[in-house]
Protein backbone atom coordinates (compact mmCIF):
# COMPACT_ATOMS: atom_id res chain seq x y z
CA UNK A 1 11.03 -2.65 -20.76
CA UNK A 2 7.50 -3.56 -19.22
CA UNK A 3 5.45 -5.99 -21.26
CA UNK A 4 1.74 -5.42 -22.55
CA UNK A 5 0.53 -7.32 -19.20
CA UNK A 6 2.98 -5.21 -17.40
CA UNK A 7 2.19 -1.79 -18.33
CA UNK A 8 -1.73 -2.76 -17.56
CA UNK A 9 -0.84 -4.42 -13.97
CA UNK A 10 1.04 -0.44 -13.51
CA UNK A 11 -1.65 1.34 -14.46
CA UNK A 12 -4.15 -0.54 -12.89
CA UNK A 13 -1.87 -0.22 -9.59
CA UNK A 14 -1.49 3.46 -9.99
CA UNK A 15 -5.50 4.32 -10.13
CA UNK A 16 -5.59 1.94 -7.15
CA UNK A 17 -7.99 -0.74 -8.31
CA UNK A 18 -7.78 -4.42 -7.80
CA UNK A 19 -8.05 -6.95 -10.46
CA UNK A 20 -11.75 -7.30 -9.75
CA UNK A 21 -12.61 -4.00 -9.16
CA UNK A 22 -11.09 -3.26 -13.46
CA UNK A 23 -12.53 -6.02 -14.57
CA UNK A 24 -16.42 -5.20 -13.27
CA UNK A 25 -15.52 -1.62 -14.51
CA UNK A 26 -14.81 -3.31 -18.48
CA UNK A 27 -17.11 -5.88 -18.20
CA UNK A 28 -14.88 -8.53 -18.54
CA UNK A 29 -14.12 -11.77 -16.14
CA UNK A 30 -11.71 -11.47 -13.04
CA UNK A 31 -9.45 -14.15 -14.39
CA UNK A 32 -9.22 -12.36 -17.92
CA UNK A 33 -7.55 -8.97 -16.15
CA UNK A 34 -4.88 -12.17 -14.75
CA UNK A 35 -4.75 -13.37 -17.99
CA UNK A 36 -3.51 -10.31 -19.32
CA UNK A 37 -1.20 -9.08 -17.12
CA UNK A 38 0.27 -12.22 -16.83
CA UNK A 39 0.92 -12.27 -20.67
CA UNK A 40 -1.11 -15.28 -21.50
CA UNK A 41 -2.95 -13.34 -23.85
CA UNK A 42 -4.07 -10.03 -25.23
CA UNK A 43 -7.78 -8.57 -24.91
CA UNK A 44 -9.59 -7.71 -28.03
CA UNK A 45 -9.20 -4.46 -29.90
CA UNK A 46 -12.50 -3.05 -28.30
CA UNK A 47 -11.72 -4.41 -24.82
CA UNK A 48 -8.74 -2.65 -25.51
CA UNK A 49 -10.22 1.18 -25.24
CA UNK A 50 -12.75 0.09 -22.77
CA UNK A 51 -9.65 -0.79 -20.98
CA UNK A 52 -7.79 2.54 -21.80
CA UNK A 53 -10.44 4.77 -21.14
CA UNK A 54 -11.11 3.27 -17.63
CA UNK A 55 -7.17 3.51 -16.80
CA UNK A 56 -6.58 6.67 -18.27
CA UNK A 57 -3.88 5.50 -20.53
CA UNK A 58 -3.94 5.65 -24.16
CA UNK A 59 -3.94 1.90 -26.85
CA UNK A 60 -0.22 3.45 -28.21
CA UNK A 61 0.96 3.24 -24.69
CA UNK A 62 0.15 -0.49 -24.30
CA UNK A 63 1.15 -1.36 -27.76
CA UNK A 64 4.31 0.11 -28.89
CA UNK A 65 7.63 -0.77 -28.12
CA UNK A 66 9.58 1.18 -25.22
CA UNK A 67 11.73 2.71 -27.91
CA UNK A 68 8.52 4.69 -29.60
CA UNK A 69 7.63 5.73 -26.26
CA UNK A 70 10.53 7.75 -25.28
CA UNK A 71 10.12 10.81 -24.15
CA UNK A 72 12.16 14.15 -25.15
CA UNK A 73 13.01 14.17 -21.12
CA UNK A 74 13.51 10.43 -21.66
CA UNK A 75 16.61 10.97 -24.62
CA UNK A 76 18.00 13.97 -22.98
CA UNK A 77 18.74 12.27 -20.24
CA UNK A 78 20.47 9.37 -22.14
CA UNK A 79 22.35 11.77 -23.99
CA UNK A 80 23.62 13.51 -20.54
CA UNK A 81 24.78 9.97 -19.63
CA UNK A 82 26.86 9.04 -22.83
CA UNK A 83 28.19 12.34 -22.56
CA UNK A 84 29.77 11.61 -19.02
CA UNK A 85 33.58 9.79 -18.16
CA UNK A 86 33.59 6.12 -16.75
CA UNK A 87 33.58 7.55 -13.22
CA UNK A 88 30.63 9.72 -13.56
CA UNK A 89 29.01 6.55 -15.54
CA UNK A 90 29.81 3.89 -12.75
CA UNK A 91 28.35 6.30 -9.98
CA UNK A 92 25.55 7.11 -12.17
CA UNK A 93 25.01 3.06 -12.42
CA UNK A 94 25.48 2.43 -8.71
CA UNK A 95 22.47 4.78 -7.89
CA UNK A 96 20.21 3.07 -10.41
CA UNK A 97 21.15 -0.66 -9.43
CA UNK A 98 20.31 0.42 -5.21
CA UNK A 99 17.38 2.28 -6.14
CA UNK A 100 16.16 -0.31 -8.98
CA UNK A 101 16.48 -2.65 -5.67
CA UNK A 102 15.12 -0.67 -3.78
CA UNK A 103 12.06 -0.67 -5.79
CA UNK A 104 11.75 -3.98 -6.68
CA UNK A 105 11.61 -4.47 -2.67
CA UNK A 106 9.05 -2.25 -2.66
CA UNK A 107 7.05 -3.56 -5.74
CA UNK A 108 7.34 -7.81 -3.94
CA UNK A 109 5.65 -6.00 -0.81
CA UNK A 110 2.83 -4.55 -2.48
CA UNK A 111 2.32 -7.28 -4.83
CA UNK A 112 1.88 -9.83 -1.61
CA UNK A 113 -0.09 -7.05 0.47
CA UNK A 114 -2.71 -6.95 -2.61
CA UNK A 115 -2.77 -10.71 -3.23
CA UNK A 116 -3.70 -10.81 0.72
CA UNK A 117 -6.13 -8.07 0.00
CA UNK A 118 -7.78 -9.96 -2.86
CA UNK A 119 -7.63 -13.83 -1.88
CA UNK A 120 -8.35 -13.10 2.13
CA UNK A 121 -7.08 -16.67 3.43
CA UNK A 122 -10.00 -17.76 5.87
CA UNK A 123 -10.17 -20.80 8.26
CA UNK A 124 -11.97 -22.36 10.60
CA UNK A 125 -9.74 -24.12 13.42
CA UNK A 126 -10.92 -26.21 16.76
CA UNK A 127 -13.46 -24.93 19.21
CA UNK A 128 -15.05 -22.90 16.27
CA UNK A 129 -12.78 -20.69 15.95
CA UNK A 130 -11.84 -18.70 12.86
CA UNK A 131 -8.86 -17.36 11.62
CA UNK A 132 -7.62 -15.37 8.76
CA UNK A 133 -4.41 -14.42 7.25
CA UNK A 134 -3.55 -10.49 7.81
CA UNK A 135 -0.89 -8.43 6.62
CA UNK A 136 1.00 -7.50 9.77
CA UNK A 137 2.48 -4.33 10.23
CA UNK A 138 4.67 -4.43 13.18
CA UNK A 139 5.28 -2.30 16.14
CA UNK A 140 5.04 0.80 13.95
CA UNK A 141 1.99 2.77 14.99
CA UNK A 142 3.94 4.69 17.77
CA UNK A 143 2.00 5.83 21.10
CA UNK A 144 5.32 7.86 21.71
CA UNK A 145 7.72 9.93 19.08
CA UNK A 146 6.63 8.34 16.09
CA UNK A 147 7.97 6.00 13.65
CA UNK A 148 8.81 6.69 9.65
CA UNK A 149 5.55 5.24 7.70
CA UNK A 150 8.12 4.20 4.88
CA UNK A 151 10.58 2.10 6.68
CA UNK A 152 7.66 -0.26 7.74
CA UNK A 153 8.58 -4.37 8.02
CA UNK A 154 5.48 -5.93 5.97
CA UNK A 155 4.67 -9.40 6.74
CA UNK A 156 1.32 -11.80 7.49
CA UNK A 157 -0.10 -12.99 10.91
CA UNK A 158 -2.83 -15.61 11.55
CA UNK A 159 -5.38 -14.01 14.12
CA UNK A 160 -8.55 -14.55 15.09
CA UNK A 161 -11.29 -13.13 12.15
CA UNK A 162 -12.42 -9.99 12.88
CA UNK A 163 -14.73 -8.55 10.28
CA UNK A 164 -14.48 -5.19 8.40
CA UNK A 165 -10.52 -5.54 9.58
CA UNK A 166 -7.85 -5.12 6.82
CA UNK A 167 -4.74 -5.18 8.83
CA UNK A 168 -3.25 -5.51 11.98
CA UNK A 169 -0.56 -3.49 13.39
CA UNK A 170 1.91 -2.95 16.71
CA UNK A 171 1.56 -0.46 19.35
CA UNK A 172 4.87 0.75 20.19
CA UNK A 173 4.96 3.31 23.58
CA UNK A 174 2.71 4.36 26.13
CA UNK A 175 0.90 7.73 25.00
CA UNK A 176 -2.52 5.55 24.77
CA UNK A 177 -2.61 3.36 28.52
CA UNK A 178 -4.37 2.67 29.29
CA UNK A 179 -6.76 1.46 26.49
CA UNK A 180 -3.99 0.34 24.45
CA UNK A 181 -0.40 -0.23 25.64
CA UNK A 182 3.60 -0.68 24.50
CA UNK A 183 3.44 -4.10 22.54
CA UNK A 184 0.01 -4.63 21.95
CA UNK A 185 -1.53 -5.40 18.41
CA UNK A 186 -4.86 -3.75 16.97
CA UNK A 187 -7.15 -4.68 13.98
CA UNK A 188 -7.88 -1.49 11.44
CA UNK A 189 -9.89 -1.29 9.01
CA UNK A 190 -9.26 1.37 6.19
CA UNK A 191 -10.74 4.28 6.33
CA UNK A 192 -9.89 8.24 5.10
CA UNK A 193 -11.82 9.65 7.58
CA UNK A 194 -13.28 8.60 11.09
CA UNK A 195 -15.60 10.53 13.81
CA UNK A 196 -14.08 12.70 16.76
CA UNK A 197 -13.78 10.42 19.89
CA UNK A 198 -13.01 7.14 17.61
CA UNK A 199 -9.14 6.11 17.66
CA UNK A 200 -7.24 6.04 14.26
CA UNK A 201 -3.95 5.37 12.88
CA UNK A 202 -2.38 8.60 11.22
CA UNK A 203 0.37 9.71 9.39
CA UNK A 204 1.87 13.10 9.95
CA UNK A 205 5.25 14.17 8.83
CA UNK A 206 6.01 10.74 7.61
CA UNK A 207 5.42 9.17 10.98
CA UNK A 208 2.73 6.61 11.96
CA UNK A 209 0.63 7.46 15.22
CA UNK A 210 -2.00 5.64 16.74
CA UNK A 211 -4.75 8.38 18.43
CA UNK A 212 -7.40 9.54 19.15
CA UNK A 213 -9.36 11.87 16.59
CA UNK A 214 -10.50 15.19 18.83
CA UNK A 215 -12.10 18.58 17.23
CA UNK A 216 -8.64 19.91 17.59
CA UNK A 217 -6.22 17.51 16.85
CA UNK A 218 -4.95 13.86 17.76
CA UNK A 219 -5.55 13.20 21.57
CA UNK A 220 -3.13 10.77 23.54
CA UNK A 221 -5.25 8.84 26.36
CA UNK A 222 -2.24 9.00 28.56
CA UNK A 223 -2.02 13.13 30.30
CA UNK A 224 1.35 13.59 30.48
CA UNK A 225 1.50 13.63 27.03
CA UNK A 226 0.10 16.60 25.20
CA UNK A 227 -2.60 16.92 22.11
CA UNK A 228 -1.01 17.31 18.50
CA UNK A 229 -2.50 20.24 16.84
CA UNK A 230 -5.18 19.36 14.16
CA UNK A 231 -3.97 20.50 10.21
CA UNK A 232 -4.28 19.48 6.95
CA UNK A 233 -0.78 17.31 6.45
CA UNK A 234 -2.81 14.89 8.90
CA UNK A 235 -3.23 11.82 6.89
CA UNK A 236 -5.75 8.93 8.19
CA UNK A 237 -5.04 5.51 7.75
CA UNK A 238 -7.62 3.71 9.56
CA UNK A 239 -9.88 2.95 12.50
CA UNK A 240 -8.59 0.70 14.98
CA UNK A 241 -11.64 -1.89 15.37
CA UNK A 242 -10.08 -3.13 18.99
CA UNK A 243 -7.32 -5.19 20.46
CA UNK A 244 -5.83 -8.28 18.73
CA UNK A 245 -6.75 -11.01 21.37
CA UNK A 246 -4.01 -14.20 20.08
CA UNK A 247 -5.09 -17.87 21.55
C-alpha cells in the first residue's frame, strides 16, 4: 500500500508537475515537497488542503489506510479472486507479478528521466566546452516504418550543451537525407505544437517519426517516400533544435 509521501509523489506525477513546480504552486520550499514524499515528515494540516486542492485529491485520500479506501470495484474484484480454484489463482498471480514488473520498470525510468529533468547535470570540460547530461532516447525516431513509442530503451548521454534542448534522440532510416540521416542523433526540445516547415518528432499510431510539419501532413525530405496525411491522432513530441555534433 503507498505511503503518505507516496500517494503525493503519484499525484503530483499524474497532473505532471515537478517537485518545484507543486511546491511554488503551495507556497512551500522545494526541499519540503522531498521531504514529504520521501516520508521524513508530514506537512501541516493547512498545507495539507493547499496541497489537495492543487492536486485534485482529497486530505482522506492521503490519510487513511488502504483498507478505508477500497473501492466497491476494488472488493468485488477480491471477492472474484477468492472465489476462483488454485489454477485460476496461480494464473491470476502470474499476470500481476509480470505486469507489477513491468511497471516498476516503467516507474525506475521515469523516476531517473525526471531527476535528469530537474537536477540538469552541467559541465564545463577543456577548450571551453560545455556539456550536459541528457536523457538519450536511442535510434527510435524512425525516418522509415516507424518504431513503437512504448518499447523505447531510456538511458543518459553526455553531449555538448545545447540550450532550450530536453533530450536527444536516434535517427533510424533514410526518409529525411539528406538533412538528417540513418544513425544520426538530434537535440529536441518539448514542444505540443511547432510551425509548418519546422521538423518535429511525432507519434502516430504508437510509432515515433521524425518529420517535417507541412499544411497537410508530415513531409519526408527524401521523394521517394510519400507525405503522411495530416489528422488529429498526430501527436507532437518536439522540435528537433539540430544535429548532435559529439567531440
Amino acid at each position: 500500500m503507498p505511503s503518505f509521501g507516496e500517494k503525493i509523489k503519484i499525484a503530483r506525477k499524474s497532473k505532471k508537475y515537478t517537485q518545484k513546480q507543486l511546491a511554488e504552486k503551495i507556497g512551500a520550499a522545494h526541499n519540503s515537497i522531498s521531504d514529504w514524499e520521501n516520508d521524513k515528515n508530514k506537512p501541516d494540516p493547512d498545507t495539507i488542503e493547499l496541497l489537495c486542492g492543487v492536486l485534485e485529491i482529497t486530505p482522506n485520500y492521503l490519510m487513511n489506510s488502504f483498507s478505508d479506501e477500497l473501492s466497491p470495484k476494488d472488493k468485488l474484484f477480491i471477492k472474484k479472486y477468492q472465489a476462483l480454484d488454485l489454477f485460476g489463482q496461480q494464473t491470476i498471480n502470474m499476470i500481476l507479478d509480470r505486469e507489477y514488473e513491468r511497471m516498476e520498470l516503467i516507474k525506475k525510468q521515469q523516476d531517473h528521466i525526471s531527476y535528469l529533468e530537474e537536477n540538469p547535470i552541467i559541465v564545463e570540460k577543456g577548450n571551453n566546452t560545455i556539456v550536459r547530461l541528457y536523457i538519450y532516447m536511442h535510434k527510435i525516431a524512425s525516418a522509415g516504418n516507424g518504431f513503437y513509442f512504448d518499447d523505447i530503451p531510456t538511458d543518459t548521454i553526455e553531449a555538448p550543451y545545447l540550450p532550450g534542448a530536453d533530450f536527444i534522440i536516434g535517427v533510424n532510416g533514410d526518409s529525411m537525407e539528406p538533412t538528417y540521416k540513418d544513425g544520426d542523433l538530434v537535440y529536441v526540445q518539448k514542444r505540443q505544437i511547432i510551425e509548418n516547415g519546422e521538423v518535429g518528432v511525432f507519434i502516430l499510431n504508437n510509432e515515433c517519426f521524425i518529420k517535417e510539419a507541412g499544411e497537410k501532413g508530415l513531409i519526408s525530405h527524401n521523394e521517394k517516400y510519400d507525405i503522411i496525411p495530416g489528422n488529429e491522432k498526430i501527436q507532437c513530441i518536439g522540435k528537433v533544435l539540430g544535429k548532435v555534433k559529439m567531440n
